[in-house]
C-alpha atoms as a PDB file:
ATOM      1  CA  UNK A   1      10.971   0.005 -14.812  1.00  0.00           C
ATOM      2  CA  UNK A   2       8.329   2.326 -14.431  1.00  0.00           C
ATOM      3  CA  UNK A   3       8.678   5.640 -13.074  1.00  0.00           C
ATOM      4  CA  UNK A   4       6.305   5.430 -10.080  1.00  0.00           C
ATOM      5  CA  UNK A   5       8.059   2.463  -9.060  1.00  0.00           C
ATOM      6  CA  UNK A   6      11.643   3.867  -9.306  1.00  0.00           C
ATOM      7  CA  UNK A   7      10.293   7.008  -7.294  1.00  0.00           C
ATOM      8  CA  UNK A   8       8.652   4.780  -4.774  1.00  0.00           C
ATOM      9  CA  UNK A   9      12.271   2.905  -3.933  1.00  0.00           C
ATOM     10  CA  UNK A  10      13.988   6.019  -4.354  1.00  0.00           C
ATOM     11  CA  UNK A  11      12.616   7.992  -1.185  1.00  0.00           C
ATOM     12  CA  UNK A  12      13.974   5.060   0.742  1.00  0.00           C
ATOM     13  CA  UNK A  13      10.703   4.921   3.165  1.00  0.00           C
ATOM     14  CA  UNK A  14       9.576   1.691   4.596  1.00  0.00           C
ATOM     15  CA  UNK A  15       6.660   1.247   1.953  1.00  0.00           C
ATOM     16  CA  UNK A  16       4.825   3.015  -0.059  1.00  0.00           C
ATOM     17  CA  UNK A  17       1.316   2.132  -0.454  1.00  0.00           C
ATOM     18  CA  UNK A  18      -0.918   2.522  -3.835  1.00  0.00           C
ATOM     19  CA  UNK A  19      -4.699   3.086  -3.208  1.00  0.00           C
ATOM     20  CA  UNK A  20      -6.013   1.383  -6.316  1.00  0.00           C
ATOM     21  CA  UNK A  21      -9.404   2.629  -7.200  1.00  0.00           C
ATOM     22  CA  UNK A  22     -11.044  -0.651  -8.471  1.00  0.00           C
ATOM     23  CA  UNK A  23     -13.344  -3.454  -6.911  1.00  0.00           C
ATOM     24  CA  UNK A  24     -10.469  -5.821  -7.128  1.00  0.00           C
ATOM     25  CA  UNK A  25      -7.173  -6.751  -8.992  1.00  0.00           C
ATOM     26  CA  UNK A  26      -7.578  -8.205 -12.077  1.00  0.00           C
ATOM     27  CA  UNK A  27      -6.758 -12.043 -11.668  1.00  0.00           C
ATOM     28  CA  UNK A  28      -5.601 -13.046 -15.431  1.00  0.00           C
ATOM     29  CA  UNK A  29      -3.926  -9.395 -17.027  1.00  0.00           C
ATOM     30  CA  UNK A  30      -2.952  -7.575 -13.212  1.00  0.00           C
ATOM     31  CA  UNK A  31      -1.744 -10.143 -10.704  1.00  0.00           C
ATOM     32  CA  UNK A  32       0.598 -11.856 -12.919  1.00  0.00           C
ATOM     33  CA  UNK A  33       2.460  -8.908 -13.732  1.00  0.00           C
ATOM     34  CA  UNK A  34       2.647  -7.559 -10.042  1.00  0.00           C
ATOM     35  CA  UNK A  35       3.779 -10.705  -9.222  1.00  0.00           C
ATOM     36  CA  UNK A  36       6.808 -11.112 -11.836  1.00  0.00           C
ATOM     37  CA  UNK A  37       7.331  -6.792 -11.297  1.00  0.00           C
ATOM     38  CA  UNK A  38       7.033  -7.091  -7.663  1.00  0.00           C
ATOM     39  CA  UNK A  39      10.173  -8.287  -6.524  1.00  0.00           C
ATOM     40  CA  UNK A  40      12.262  -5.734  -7.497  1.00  0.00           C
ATOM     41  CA  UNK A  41       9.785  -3.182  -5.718  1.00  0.00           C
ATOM     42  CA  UNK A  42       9.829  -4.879  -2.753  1.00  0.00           C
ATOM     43  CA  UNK A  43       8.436  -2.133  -0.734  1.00  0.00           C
ATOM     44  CA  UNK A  44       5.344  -1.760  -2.378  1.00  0.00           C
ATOM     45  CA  UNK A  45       1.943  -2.736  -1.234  1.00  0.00           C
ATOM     46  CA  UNK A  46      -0.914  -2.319  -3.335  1.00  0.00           C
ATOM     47  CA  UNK A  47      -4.215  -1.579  -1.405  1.00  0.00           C
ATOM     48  CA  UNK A  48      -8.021  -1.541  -2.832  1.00  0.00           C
ATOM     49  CA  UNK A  49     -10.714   1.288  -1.083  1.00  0.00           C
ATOM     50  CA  UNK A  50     -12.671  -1.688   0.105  1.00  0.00           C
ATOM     51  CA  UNK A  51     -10.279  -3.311   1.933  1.00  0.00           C
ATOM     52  CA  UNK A  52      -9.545   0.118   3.775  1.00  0.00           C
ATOM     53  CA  UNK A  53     -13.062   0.280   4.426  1.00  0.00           C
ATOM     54  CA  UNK A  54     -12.877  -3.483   6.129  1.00  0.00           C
ATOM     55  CA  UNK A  55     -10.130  -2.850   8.551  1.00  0.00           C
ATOM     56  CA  UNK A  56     -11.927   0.099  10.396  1.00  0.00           C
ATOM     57  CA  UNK A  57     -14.208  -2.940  11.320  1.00  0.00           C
ATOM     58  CA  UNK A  58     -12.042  -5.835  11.479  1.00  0.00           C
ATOM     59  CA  UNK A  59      -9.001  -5.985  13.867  1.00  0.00           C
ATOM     60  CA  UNK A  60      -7.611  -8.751  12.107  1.00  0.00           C
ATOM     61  CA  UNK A  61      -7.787  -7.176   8.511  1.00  0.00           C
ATOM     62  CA  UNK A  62      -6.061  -4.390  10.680  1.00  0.00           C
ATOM     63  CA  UNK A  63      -3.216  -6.233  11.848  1.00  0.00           C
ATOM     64  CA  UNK A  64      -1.982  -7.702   8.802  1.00  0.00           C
ATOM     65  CA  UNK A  65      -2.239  -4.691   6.810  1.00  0.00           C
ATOM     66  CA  UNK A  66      -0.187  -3.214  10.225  1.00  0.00           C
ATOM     67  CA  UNK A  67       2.172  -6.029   9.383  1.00  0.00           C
ATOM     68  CA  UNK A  68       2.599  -6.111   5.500  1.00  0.00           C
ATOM     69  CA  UNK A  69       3.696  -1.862   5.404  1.00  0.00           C
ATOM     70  CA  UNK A  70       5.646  -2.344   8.540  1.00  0.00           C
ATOM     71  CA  UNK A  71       7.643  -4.858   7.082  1.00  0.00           C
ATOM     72  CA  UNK A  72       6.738  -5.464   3.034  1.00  0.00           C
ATOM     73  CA  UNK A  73       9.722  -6.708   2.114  1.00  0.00           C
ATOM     74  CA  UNK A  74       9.058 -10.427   4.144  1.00  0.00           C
ATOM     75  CA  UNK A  75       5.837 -10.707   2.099  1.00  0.00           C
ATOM     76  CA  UNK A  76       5.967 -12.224  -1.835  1.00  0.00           C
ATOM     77  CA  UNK A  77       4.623  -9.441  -4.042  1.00  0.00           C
ATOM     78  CA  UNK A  78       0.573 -11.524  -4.289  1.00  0.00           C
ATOM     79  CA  UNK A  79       0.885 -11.475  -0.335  1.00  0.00           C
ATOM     80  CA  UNK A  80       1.345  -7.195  -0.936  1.00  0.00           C
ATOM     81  CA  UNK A  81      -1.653  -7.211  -2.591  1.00  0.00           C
ATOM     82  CA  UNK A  82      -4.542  -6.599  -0.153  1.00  0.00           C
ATOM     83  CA  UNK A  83      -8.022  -6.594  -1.270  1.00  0.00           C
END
């Protein structure tokens, strides 16, 4: 596994979120591999600028990016992918 991953689950925090600097995740080469990867990093979310930019605004953007880091674990690796 890759080394940013194993670092991520070794500090043992509650997630670890990865600012991706892109306009969104690739759907055909990105998702699919975050999605077969992303079960053994269960604690990562994966987070694009724009979306960051969204939740200042939106209270319900807020929330369930409130509720994916508190608890990313109870969320399928495409559901840890917020853009």
């Amino acid at each position: 596994m890759d080394e940013k991953w194993e670092y991520a689950e070794a500090i043992n925090a509650n997630s670890s979120v990865f600012v991706c600097d892109v306009d969104n995740f690739d759907e055909n080469r990105f998702i699919p591999n975050f999605e077969k990867r992303g079960d053994k990093p269960d604690r990562i979310v994966l987070v694009i600028w724009s979306f960051l930019d969204r939740i200042q605004k939106d209270q319900t953007l807020l929330k369930r990016f409130i509720k994916v880091i508190e608890e990313p674990r109870s969320h399928s690796p495409k559901q840890r992918m917020l853009s």
